[in-house]
N, C-alpha and C. Protein backbone atom coordinates (compact mmCIF):
# COMPACT_ATOMS: atom_id res chain seq x y z
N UNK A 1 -21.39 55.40 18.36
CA UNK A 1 -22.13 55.25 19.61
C UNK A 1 -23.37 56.14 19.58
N UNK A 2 -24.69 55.49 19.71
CA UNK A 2 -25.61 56.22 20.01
C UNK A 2 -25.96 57.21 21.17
N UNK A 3 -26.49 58.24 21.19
CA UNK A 3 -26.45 59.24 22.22
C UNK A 3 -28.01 58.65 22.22
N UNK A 4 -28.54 58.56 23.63
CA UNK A 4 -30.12 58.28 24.20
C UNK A 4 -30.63 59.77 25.17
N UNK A 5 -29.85 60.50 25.21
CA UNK A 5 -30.21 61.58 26.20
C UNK A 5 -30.01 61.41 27.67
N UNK A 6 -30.69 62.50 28.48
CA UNK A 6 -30.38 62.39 29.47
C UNK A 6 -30.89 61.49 30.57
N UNK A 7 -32.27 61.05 30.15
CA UNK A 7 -32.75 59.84 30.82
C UNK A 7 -31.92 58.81 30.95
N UNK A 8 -31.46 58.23 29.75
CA UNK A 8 -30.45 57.09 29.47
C UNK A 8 -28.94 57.42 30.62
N UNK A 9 -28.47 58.75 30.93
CA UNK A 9 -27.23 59.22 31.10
C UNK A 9 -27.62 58.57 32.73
N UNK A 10 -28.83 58.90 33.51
CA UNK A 10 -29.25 58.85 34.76
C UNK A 10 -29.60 58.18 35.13
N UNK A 11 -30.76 57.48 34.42
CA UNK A 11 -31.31 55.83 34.58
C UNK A 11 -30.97 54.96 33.94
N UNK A 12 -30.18 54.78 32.76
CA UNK A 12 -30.10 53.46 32.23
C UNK A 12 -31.07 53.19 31.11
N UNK A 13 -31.89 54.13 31.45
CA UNK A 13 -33.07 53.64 29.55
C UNK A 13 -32.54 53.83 28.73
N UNK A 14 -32.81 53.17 28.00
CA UNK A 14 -32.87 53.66 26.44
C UNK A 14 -34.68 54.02 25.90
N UNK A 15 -34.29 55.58 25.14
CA UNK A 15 -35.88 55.80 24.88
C UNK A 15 -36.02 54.79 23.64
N UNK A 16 -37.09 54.07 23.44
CA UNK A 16 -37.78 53.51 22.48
C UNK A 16 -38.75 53.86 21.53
N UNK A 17 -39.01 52.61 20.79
CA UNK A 17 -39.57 53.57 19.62
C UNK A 17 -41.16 53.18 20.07
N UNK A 18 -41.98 54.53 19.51
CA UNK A 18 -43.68 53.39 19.75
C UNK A 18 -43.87 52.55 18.94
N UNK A 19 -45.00 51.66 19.65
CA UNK A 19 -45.61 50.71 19.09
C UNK A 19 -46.94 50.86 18.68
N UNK A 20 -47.17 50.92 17.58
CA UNK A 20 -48.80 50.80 17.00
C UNK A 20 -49.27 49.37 16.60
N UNK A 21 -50.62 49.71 17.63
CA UNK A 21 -51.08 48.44 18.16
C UNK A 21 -52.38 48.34 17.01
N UNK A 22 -52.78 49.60 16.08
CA UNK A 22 -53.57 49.61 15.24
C UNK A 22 -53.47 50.75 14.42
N UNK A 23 -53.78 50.79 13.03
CA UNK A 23 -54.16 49.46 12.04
C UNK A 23 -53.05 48.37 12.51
N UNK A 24 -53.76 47.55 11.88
CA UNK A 24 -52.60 46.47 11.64
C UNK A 24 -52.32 46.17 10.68
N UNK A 25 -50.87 46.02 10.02
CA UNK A 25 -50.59 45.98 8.44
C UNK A 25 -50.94 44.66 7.83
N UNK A 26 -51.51 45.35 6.49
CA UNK A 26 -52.49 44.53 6.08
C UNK A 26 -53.68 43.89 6.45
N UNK A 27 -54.27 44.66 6.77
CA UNK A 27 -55.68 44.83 7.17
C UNK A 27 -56.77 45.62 6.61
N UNK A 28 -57.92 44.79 5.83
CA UNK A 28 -58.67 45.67 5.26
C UNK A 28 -60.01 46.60 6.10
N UNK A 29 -59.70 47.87 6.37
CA UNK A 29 -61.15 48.78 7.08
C UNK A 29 -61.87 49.24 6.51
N UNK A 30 -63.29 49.31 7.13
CA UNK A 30 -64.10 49.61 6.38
C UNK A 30 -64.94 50.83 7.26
N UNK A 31 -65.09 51.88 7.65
CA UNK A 31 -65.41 52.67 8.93
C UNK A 31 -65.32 52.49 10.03
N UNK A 32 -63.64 52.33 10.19
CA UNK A 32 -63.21 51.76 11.66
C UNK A 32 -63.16 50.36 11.67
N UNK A 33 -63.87 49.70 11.24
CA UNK A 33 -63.98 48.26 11.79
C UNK A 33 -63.10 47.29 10.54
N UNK A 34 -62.53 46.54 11.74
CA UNK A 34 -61.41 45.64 10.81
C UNK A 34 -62.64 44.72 10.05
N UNK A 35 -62.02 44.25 8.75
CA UNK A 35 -62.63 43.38 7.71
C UNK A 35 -62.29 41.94 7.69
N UNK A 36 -61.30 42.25 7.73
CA UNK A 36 -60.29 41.23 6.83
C UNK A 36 -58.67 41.57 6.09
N UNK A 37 -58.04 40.23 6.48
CA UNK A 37 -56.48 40.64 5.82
C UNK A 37 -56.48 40.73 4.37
N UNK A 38 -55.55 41.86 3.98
CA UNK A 38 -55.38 41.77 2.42
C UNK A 38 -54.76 40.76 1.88
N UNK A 39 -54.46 40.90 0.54
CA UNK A 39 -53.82 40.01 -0.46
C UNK A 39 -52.45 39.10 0.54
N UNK A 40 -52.16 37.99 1.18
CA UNK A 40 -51.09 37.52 1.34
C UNK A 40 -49.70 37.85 0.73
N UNK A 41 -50.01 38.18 -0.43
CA UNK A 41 -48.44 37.86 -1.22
C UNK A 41 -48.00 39.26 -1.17
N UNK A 42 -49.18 40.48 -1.44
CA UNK A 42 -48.74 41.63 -0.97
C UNK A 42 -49.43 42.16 -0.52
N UNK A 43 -49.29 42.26 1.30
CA UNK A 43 -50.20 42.88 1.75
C UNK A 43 -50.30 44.33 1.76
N UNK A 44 -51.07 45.13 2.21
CA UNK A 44 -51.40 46.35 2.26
C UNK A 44 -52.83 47.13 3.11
N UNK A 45 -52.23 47.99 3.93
CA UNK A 45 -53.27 48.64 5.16
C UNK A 45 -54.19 49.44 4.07
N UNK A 46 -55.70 49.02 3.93
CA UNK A 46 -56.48 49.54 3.49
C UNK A 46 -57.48 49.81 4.39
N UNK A 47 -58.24 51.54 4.02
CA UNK A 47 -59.03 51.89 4.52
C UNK A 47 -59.93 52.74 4.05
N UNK A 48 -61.42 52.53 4.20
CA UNK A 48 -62.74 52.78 3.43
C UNK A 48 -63.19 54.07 4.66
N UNK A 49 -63.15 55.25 4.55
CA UNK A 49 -63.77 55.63 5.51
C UNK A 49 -63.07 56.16 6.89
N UNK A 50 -63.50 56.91 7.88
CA UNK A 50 -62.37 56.88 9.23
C UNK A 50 -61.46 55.69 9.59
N UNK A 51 -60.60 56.18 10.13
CA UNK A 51 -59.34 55.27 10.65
C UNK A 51 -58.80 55.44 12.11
N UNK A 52 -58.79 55.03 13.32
CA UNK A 52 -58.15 54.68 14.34
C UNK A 52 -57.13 54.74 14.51
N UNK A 53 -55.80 55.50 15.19
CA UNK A 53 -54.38 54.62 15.21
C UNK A 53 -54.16 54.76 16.58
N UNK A 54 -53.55 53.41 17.60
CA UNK A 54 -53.69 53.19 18.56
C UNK A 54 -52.19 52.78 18.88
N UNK A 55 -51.54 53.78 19.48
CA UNK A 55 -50.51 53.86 19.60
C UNK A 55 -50.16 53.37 21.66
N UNK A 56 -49.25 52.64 21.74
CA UNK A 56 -48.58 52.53 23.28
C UNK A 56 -46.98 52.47 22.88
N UNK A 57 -46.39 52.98 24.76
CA UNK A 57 -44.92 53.08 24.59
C UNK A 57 -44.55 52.37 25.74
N UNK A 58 -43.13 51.71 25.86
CA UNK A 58 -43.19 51.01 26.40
C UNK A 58 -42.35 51.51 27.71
N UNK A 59 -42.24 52.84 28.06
CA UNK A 59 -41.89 53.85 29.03
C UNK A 59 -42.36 54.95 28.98
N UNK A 60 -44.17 54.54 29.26
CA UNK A 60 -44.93 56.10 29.13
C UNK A 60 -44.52 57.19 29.76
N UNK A 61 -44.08 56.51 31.43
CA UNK A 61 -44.01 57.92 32.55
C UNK A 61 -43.63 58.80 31.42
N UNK A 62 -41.83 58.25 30.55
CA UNK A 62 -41.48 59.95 30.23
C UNK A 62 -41.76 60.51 28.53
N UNK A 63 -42.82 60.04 28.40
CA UNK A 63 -43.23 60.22 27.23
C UNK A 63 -43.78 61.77 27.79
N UNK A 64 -43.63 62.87 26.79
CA UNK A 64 -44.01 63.56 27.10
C UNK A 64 -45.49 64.14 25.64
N UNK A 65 -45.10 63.25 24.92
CA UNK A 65 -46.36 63.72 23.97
C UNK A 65 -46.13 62.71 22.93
N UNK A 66 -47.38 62.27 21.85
CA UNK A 66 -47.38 61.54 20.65
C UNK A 66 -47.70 62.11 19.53
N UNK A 67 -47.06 63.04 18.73
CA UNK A 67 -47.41 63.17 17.35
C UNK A 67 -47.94 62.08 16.35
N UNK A 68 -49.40 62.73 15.61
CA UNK A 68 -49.50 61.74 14.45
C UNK A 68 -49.51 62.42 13.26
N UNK A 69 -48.77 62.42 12.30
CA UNK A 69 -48.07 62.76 10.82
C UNK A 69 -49.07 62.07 9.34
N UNK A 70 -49.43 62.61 8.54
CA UNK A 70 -50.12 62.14 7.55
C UNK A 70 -49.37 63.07 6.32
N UNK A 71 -48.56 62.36 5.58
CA UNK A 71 -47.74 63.03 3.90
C UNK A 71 -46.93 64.29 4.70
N UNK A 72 -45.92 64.10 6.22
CA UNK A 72 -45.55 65.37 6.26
C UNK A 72 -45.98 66.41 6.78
N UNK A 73 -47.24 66.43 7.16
CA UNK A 73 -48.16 67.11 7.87
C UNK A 73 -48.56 66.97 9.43
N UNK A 74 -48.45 67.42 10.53
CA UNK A 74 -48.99 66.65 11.90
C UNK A 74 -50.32 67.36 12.02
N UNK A 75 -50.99 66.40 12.55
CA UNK A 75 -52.32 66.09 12.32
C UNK A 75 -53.01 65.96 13.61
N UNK A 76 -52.26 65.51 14.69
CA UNK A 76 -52.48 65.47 15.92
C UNK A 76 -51.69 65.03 17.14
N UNK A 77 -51.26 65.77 17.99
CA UNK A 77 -50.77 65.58 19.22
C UNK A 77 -51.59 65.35 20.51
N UNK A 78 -51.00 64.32 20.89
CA UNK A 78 -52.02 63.44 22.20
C UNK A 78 -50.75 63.42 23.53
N UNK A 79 -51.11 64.12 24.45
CA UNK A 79 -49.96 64.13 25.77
C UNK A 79 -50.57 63.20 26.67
N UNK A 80 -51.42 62.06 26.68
CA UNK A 80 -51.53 61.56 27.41
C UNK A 80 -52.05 60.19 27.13
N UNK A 81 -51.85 58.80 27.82
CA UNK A 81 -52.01 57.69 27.12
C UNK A 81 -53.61 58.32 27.63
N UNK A 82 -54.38 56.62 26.99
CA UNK A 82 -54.29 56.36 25.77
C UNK A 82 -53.63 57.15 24.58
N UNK A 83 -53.08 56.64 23.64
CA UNK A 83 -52.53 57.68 22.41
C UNK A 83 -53.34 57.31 21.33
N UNK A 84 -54.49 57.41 21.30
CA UNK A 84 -55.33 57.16 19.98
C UNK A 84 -56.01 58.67 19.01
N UNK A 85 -55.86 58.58 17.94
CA UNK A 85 -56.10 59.39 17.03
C UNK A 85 -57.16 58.71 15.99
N UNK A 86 -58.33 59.09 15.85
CA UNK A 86 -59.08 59.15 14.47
C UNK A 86 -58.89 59.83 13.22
N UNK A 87 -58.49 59.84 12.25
CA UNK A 87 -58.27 60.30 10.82
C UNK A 87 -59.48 59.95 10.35
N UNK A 88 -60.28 61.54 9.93
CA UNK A 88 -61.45 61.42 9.39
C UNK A 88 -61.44 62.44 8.47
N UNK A 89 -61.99 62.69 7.35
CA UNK A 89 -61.69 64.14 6.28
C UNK A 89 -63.22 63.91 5.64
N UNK A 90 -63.97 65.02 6.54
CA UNK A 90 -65.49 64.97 6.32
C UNK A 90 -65.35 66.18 5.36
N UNK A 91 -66.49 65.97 4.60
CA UNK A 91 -67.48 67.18 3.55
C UNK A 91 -66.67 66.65 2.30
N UNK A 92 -65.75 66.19 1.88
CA UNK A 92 -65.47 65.85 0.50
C UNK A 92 -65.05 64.56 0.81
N UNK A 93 -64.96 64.04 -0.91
CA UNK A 93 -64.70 62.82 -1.18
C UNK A 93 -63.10 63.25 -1.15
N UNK A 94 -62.37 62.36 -0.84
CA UNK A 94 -61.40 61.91 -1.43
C UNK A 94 -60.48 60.73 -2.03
N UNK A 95 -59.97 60.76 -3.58
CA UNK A 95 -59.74 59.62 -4.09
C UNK A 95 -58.48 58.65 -3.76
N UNK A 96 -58.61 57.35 -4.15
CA UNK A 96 -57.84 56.51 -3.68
C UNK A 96 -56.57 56.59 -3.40
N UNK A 97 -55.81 56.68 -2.50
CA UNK A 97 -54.13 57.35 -2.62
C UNK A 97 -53.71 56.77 -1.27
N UNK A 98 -52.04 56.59 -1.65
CA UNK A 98 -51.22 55.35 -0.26
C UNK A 98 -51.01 57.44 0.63
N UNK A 99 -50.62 56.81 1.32
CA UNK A 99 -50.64 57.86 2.52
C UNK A 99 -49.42 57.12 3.55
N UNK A 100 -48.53 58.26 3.75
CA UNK A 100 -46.97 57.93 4.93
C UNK A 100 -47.90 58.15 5.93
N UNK A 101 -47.75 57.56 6.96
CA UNK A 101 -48.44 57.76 8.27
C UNK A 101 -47.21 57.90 9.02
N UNK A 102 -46.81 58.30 10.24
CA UNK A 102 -46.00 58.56 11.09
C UNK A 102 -46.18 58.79 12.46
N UNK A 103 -45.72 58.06 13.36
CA UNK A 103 -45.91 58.27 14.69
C UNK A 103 -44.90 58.42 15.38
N UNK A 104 -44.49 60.06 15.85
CA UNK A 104 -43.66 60.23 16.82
C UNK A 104 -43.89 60.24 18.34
N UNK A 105 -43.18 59.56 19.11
CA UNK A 105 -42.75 59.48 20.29
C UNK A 105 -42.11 60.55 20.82
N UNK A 106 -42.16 61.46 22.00
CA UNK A 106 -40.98 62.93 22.67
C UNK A 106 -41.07 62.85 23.72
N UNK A 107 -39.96 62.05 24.11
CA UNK A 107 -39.65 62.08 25.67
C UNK A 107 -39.04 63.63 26.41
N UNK A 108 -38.94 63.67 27.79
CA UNK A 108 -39.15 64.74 28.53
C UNK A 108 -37.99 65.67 28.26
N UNK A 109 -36.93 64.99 27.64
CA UNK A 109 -35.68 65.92 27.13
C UNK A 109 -35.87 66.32 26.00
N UNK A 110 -37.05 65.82 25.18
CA UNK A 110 -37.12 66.29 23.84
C UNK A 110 -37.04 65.22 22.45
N UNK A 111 -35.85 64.22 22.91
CA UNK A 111 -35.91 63.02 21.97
C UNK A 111 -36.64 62.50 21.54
N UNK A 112 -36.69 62.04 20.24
CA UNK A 112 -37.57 61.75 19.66
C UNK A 112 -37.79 60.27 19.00
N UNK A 113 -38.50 59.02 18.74
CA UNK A 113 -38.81 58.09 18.60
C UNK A 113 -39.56 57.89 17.32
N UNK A 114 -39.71 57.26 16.15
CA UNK A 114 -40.74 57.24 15.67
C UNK A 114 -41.39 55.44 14.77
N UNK A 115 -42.15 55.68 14.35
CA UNK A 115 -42.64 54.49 13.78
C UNK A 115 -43.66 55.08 12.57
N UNK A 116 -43.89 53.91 11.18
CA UNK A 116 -44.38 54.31 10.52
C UNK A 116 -45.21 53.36 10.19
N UNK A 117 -46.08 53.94 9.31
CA UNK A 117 -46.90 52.50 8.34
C UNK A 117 -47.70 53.31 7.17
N UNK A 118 -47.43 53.12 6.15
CA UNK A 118 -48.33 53.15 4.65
C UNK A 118 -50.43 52.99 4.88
N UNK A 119 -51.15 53.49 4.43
CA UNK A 119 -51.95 53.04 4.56
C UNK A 119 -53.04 53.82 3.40
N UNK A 120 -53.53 52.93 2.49
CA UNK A 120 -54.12 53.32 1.15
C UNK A 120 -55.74 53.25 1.58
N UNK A 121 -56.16 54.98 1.37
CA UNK A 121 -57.15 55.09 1.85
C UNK A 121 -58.43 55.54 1.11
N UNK A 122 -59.30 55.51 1.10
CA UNK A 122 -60.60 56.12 0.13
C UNK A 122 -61.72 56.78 1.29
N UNK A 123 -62.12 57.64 1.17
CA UNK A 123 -62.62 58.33 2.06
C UNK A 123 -64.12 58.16 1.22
């Protein structure tokens, strides 16, 4: 049996996971701006340049914050919708490499939610 916390114990929710509404997998970017879908047979979130991630939940009231995660690392916390984050890594190049992206969800007891997506980037 899953434990949902104390929201769930009082109201009946169940906390959920977020939804990222952008990138979209398999989608090629090119400084923010969508291109075009990748390869059909295997797609893959590519990106040339800054990146967007546009996160919603589908029980903001008790969202209490959105972590965004890059290889293990958090990168940015947003406490309030919109939940959008730019990933930008100015003054150097950096070379082509897939990247874990991660988006946690923390509702007001603390629980936690998350969602992921791959995304192979060239700066």
């Amino acid at each position: 049996m899953d434990s949902y916390g104390l929201l769930y114990a009082f109201l009946g929710k169940k906390f959920e996971d977020p939804v990222l509404n952008r990138p979209v997998y398999g989608m090629i970017y090119i400084a923010d701006y969508p291109l075009c879908m990748s390869n059909k047979h295997e797609p893959m979130t590519i990106a040339i340049g800054k990146l967007t991630f546009s996160v919603t939940h589908p029980d903001p009231v008790n969202v209490t914050r959105v972590e965004f995660w890059v290889d293990g690392k958090i990168k940015a916390e947003v406490t309030k919708p919109p939940y959008n984050w730019t990933w930008m890594r100015p003054y150097f190049f950096h070379f082509w490499d897939a990247h874990e992206i991660f988006i946690v969800a923390v509702n007001r007891t603390g629980m936690e939610k998350n969602t992921g997506i791959i995304v192979w980037k060239l700066f």
